[in-house]
PDB file of N, CA and C in Angstrom:
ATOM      1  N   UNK A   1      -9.608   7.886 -47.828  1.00  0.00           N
ATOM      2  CA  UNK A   1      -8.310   8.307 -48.295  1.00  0.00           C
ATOM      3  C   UNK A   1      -8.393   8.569 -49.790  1.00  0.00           C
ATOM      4  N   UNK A   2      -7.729   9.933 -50.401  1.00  0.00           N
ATOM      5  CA  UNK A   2      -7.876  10.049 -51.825  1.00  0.00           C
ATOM      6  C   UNK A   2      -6.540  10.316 -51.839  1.00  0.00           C
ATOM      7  N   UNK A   3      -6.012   9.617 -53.349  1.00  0.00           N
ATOM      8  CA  UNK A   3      -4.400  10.092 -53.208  1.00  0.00           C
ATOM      9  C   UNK A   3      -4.365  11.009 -54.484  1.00  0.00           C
ATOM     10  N   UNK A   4      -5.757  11.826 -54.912  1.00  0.00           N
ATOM     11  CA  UNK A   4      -6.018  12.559 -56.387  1.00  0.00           C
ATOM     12  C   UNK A   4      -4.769  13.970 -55.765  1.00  0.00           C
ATOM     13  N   UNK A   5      -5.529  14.879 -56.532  1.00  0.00           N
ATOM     14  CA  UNK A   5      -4.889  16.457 -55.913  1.00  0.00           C
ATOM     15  C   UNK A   5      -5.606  17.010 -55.289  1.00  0.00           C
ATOM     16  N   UNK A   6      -6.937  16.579 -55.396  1.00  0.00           N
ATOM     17  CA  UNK A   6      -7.570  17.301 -53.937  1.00  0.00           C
ATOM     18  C   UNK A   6      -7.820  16.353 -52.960  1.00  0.00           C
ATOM     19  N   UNK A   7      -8.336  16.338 -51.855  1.00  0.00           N
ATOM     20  CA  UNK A   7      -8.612  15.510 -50.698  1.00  0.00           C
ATOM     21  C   UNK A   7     -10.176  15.657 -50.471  1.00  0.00           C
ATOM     22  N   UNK A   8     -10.783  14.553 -51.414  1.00  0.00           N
ATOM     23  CA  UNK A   8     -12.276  14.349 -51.233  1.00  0.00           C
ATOM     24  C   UNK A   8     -12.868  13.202 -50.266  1.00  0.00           C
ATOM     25  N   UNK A   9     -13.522  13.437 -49.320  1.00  0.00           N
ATOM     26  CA  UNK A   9     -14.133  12.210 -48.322  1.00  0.00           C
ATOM     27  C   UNK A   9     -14.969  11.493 -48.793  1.00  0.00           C
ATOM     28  N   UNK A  10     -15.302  10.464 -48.342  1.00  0.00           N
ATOM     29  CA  UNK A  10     -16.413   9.844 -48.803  1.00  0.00           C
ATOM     30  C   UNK A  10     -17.530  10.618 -48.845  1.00  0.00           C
ATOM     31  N   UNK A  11     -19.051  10.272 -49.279  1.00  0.00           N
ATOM     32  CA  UNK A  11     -19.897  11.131 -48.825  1.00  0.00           C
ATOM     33  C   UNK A  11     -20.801  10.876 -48.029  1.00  0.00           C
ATOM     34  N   UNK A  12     -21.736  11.579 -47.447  1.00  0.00           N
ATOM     35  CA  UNK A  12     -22.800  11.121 -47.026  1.00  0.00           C
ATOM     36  C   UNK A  12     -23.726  11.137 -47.408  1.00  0.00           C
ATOM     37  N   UNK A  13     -24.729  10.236 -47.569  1.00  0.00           N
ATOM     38  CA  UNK A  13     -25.884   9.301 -47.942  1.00  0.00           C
ATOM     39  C   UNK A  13     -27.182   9.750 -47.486  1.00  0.00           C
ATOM     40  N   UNK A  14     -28.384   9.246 -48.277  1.00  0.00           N
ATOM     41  CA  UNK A  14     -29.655   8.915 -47.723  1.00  0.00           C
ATOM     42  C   UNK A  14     -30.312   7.729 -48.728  1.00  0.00           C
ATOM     43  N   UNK A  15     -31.047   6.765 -47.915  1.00  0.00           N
ATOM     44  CA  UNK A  15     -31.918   5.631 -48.688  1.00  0.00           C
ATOM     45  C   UNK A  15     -33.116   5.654 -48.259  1.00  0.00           C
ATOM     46  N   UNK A  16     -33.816   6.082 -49.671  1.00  0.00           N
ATOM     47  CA  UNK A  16     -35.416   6.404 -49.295  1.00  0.00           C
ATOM     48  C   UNK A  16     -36.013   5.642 -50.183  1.00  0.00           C
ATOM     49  N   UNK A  17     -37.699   4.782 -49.754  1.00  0.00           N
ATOM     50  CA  UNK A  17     -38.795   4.530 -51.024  1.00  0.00           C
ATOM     51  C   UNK A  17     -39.214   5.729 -50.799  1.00  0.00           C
ATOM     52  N   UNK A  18     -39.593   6.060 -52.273  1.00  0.00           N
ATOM     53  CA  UNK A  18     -40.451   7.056 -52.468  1.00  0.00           C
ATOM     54  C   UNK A  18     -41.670   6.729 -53.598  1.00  0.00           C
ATOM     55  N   UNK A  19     -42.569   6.657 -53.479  1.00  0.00           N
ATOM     56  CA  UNK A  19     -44.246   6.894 -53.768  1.00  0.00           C
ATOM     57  C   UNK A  19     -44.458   7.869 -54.590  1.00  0.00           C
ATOM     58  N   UNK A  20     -45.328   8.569 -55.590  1.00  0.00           N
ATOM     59  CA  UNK A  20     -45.809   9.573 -56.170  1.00  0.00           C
ATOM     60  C   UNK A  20     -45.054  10.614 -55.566  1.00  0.00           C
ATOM     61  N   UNK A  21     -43.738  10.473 -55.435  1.00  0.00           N
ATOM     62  CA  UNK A  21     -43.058  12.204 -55.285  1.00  0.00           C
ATOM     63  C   UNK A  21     -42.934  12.347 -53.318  1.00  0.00           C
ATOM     64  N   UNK A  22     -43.231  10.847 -52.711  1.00  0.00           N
ATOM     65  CA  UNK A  22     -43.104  11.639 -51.070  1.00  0.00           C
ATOM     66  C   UNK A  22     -42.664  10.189 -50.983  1.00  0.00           C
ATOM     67  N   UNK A  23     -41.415  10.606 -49.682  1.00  0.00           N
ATOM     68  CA  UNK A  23     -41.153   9.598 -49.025  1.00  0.00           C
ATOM     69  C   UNK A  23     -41.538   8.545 -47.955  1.00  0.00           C
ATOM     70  N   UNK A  24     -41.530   7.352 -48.432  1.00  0.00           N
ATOM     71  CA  UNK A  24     -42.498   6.462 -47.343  1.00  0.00           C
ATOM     72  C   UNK A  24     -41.436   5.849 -46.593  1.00  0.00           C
ATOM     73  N   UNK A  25     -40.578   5.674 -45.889  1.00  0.00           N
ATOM     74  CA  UNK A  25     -39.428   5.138 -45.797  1.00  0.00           C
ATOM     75  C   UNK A  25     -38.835   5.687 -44.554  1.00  0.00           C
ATOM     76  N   UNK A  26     -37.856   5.125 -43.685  1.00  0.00           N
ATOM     77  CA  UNK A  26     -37.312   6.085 -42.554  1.00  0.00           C
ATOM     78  C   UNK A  26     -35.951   4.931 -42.180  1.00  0.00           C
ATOM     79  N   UNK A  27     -34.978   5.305 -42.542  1.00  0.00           N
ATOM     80  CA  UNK A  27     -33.675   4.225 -41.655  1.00  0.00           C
ATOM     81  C   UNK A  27     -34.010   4.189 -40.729  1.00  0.00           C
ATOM     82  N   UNK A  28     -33.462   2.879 -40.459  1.00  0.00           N
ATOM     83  CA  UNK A  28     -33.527   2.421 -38.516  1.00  0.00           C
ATOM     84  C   UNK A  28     -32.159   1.917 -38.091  1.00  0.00           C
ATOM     85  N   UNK A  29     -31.725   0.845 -39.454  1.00  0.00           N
ATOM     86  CA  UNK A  29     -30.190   0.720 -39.067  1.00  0.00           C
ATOM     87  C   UNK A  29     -29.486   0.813 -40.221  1.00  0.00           C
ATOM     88  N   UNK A  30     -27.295   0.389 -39.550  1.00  0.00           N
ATOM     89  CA  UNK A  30     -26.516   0.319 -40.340  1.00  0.00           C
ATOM     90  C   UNK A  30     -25.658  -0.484 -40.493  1.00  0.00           C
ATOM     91  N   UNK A  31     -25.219  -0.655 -41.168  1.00  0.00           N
ATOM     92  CA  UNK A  31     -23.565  -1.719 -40.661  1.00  0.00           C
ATOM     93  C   UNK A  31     -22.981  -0.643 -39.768  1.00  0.00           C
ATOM     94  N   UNK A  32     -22.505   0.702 -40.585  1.00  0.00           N
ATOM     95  CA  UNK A  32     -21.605   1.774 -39.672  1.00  0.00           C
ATOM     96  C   UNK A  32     -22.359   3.190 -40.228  1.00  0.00           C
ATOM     97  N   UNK A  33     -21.354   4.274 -39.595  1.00  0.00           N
ATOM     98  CA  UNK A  33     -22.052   5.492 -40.057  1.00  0.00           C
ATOM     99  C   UNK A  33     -22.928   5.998 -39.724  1.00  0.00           C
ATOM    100  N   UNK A  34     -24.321   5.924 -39.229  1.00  0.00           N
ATOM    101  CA  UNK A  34     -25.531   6.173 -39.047  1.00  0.00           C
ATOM    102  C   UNK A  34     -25.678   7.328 -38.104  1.00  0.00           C
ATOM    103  N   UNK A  35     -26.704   8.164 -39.254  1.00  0.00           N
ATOM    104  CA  UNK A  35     -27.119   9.614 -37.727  1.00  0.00           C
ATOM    105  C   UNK A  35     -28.322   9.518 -37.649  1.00  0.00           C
ATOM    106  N   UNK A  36     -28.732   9.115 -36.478  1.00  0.00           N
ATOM    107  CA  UNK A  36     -30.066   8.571 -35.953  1.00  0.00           C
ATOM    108  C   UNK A  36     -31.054  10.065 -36.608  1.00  0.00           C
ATOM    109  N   UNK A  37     -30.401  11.358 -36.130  1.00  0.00           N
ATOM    110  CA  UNK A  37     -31.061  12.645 -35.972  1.00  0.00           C
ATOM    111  C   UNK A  37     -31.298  12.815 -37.421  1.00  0.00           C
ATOM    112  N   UNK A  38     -30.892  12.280 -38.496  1.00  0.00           N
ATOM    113  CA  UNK A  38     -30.882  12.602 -39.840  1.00  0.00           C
ATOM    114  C   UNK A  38     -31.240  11.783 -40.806  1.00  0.00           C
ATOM    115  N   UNK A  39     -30.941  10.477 -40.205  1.00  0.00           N
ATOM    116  CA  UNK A  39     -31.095   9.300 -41.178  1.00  0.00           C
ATOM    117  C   UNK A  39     -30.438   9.156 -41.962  1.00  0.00           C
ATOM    118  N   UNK A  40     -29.238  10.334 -42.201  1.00  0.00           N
ATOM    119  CA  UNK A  40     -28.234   9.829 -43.280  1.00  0.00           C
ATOM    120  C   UNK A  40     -27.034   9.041 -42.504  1.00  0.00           C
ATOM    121  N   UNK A  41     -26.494   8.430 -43.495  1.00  0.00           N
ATOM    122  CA  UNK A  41     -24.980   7.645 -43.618  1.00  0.00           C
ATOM    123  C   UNK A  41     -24.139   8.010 -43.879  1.00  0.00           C
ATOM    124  N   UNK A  42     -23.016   8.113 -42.990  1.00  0.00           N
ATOM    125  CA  UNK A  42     -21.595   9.111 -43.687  1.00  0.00           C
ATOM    126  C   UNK A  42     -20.680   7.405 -43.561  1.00  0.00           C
ATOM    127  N   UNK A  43     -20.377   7.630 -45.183  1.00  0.00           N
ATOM    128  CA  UNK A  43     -19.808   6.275 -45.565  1.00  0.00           C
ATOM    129  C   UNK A  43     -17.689   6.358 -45.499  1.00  0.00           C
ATOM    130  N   UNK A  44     -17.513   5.577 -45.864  1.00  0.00           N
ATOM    131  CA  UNK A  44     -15.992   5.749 -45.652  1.00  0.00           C
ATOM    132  C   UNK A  44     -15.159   4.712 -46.396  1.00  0.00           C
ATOM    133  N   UNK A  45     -14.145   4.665 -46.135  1.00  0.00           N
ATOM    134  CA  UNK A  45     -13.321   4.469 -47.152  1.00  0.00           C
ATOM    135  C   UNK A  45     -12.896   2.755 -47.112  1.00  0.00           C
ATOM    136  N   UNK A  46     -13.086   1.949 -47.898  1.00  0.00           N
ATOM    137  CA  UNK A  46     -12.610   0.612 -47.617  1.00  0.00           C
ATOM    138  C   UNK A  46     -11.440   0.421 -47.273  1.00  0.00           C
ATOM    139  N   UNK A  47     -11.128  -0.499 -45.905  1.00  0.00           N
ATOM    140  CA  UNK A  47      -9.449  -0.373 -45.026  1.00  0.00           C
ATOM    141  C   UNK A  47      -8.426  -0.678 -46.551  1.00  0.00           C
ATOM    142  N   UNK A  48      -9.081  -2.205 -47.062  1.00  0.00           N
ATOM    143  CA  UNK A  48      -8.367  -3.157 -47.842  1.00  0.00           C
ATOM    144  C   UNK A  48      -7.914  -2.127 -49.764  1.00  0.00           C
ATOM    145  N   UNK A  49      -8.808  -1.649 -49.755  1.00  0.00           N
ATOM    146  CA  UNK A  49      -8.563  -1.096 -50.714  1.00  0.00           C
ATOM    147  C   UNK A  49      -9.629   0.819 -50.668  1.00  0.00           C
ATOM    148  N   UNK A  50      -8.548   1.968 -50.371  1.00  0.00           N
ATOM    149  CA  UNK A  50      -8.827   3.315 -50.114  1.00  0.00           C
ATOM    150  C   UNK A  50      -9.683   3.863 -50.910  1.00  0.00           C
ATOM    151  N   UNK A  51      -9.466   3.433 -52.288  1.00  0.00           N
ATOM    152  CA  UNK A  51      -9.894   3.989 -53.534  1.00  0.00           C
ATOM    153  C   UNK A  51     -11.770   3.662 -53.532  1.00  0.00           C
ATOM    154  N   UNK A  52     -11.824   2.614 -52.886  1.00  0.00           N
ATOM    155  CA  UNK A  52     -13.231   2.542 -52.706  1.00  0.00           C
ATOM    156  C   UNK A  52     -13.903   2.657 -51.600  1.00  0.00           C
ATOM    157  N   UNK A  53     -15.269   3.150 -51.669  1.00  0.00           N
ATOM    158  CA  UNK A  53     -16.021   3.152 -50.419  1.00  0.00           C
ATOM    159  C   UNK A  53     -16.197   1.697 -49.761  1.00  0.00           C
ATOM    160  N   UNK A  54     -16.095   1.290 -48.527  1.00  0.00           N
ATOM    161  CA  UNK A  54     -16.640   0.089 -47.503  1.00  0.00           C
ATOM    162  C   UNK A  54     -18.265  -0.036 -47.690  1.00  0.00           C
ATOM    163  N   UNK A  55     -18.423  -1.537 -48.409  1.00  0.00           N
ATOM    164  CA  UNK A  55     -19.989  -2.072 -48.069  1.00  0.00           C
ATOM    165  C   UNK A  55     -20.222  -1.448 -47.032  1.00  0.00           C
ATOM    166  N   UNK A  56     -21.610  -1.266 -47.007  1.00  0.00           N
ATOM    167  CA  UNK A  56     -22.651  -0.800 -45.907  1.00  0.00           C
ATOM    168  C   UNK A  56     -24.167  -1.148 -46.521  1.00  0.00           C
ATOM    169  N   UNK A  57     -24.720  -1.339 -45.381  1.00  0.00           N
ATOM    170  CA  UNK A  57     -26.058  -2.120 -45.576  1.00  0.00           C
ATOM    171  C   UNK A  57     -26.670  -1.261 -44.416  1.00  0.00           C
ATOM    172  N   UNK A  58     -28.181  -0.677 -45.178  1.00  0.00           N
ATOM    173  CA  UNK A  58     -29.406   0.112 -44.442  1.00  0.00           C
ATOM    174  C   UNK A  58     -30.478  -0.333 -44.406  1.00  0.00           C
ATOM    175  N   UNK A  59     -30.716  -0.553 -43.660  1.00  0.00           N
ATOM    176  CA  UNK A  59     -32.426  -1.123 -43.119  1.00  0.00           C
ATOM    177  C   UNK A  59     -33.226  -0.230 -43.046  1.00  0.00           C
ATOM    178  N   UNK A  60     -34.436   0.009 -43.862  1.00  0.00           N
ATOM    179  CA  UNK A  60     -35.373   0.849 -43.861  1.00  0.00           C
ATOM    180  C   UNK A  60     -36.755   0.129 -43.019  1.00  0.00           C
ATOM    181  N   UNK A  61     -37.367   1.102 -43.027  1.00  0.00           N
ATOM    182  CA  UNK A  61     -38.372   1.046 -41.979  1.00  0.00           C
ATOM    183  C   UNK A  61     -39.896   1.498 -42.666  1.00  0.00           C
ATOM    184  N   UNK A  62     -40.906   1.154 -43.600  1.00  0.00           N
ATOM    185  CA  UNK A  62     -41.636   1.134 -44.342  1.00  0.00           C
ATOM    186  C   UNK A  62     -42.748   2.114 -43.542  1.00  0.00           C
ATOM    187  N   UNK A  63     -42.829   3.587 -43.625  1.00  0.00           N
ATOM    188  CA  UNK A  63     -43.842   4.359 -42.793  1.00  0.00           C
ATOM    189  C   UNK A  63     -45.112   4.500 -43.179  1.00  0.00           C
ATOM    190  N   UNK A  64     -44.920   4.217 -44.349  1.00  0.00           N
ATOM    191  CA  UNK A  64     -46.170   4.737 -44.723  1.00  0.00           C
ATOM    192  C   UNK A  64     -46.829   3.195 -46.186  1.00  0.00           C
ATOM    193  N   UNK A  65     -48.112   2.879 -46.165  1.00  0.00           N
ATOM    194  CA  UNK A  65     -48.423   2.045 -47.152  1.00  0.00           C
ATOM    195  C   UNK A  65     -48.599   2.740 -48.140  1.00  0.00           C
ATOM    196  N   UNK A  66     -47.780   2.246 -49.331  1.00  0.00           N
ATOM    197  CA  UNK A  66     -48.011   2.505 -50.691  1.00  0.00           C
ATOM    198  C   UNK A  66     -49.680   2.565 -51.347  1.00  0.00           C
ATOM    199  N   UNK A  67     -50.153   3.675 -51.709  1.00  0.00           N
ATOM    200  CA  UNK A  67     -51.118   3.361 -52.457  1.00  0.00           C
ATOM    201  C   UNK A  67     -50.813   3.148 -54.045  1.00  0.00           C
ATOM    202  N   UNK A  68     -49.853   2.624 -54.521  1.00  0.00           N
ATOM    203  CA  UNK A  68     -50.172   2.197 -55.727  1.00  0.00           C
ATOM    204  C   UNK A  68     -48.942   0.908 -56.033  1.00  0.00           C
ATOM    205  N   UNK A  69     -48.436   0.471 -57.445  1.00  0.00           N
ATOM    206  CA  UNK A  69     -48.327  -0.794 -57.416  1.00  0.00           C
ATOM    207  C   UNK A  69     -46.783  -0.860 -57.167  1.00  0.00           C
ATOM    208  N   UNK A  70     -45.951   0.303 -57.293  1.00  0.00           N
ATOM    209  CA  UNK A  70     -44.637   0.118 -57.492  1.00  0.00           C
ATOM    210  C   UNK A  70     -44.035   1.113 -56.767  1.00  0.00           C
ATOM    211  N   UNK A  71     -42.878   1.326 -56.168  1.00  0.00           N
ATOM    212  CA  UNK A  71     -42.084   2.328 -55.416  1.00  0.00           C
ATOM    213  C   UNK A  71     -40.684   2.660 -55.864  1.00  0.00           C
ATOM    214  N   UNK A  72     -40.068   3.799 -55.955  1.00  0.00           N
ATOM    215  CA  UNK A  72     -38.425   3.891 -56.093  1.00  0.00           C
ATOM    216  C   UNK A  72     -37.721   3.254 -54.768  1.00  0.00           C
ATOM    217  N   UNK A  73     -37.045   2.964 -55.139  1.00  0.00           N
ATOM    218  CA  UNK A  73     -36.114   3.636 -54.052  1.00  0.00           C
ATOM    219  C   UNK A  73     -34.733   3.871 -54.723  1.00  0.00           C
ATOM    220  N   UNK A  74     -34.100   4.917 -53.610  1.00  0.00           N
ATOM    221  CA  UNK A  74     -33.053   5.911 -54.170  1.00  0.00           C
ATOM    222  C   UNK A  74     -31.734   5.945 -53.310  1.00  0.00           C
ATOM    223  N   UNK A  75     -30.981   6.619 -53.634  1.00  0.00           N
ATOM    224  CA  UNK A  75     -29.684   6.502 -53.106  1.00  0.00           C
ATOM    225  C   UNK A  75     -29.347   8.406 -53.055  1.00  0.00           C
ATOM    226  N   UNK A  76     -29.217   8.736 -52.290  1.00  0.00           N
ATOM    227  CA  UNK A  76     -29.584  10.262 -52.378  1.00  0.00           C
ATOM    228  C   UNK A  76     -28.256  11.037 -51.982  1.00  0.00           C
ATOM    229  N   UNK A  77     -27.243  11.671 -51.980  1.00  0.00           N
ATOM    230  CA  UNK A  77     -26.288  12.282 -51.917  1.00  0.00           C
ATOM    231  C   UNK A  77     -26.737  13.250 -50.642  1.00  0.00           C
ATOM    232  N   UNK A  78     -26.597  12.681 -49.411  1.00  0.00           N
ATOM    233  CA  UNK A  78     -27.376  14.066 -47.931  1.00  0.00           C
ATOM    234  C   UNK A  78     -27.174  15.138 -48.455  1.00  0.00           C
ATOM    235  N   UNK A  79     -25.935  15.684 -48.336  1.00  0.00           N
ATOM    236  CA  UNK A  79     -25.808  17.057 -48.296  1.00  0.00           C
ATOM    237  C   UNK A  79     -26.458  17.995 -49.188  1.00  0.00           C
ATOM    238  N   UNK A  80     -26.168  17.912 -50.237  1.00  0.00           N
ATOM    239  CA  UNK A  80     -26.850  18.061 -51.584  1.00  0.00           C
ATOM    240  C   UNK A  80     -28.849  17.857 -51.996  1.00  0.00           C
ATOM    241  N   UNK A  81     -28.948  16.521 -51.414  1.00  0.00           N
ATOM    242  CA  UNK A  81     -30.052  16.126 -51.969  1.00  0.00           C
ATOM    243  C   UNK A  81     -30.233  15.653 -53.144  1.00  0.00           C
ATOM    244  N   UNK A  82     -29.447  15.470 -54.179  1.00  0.00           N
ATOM    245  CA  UNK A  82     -29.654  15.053 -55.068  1.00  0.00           C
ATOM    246  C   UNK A  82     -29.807  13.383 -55.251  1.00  0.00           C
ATOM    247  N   UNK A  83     -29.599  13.053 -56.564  1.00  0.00           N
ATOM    248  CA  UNK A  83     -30.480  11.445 -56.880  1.00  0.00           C
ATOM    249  C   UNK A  83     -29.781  11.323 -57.824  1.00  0.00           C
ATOM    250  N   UNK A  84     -28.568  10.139 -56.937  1.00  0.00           N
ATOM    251  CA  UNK A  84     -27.123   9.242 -57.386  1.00  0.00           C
ATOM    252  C   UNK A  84     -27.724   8.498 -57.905  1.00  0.00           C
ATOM    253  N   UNK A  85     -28.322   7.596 -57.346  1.00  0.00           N
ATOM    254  CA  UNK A  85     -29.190   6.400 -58.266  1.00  0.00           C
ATOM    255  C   UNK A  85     -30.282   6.162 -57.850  1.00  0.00           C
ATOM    256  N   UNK A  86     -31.118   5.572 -58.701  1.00  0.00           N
ATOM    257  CA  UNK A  86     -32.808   5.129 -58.319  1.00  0.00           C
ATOM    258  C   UNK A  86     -32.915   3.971 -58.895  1.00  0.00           C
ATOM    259  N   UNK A  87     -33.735   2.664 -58.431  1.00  0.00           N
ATOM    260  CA  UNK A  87     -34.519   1.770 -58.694  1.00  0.00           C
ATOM    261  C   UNK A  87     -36.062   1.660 -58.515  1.00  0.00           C
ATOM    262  N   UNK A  88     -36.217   1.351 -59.012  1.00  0.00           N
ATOM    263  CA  UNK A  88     -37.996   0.645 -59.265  1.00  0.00           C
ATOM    264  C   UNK A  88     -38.115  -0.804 -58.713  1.00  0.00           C
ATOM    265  N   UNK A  89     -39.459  -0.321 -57.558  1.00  0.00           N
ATOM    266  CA  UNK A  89     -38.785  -1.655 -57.125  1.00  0.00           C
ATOM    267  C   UNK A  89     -40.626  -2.119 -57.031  1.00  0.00           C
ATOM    268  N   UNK A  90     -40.854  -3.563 -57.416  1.00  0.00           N
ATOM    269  CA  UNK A  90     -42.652  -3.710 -57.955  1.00  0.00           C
ATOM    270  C   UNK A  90     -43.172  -3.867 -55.973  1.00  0.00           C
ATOM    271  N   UNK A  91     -44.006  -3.598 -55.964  1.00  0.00           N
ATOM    272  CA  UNK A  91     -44.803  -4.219 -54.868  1.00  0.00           C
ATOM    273  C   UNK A  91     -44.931  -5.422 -54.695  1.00  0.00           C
TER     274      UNK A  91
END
């Protein structure tokens, strides 16, 4: 729910590690939301308060072994593709 002047939805998501530039990573689960076919999360609106998105928690699925000491992982905007936020996360 947005009560701005336009009517913006939540968005949908992707959570990836990523390695030297490729993703090692694959969702498996969600709290809610989840498109098996895509791996993204279409998130939504908290009941208790509209203005914010509802916690959600993703379980990744580690595909591939890291060859080196440290990995991102990211918070990725689906539609778009772009990179909302990133962490560094050590081995």
């Amino acid at each position: 729910m947005n009560t701005g002047l336009f009517d913006i939805g939540p968005p949908r998501v992707r959570v990836e590690l990523g390695a030297k530039g490729k993703v090692i990573s694959r969702a498996v689960q969600r709290s809610y939301g989840f498109e098996e076919a895509t791996g993204d999360v279409a998130l939504r609106n908290d009941e208790k308060n509209p203005k914010t998105i509802a916690p959600n928690t993703v379980t990744l699925m580690v595909t591939e072994e890291p060859n080196q000491k440290s990995v991102g992982l990211y918070l990725l905007e689906a539609r778009l593709g772009l990179n909302c936020h990133g962490w560094r996360i050590l081995k």
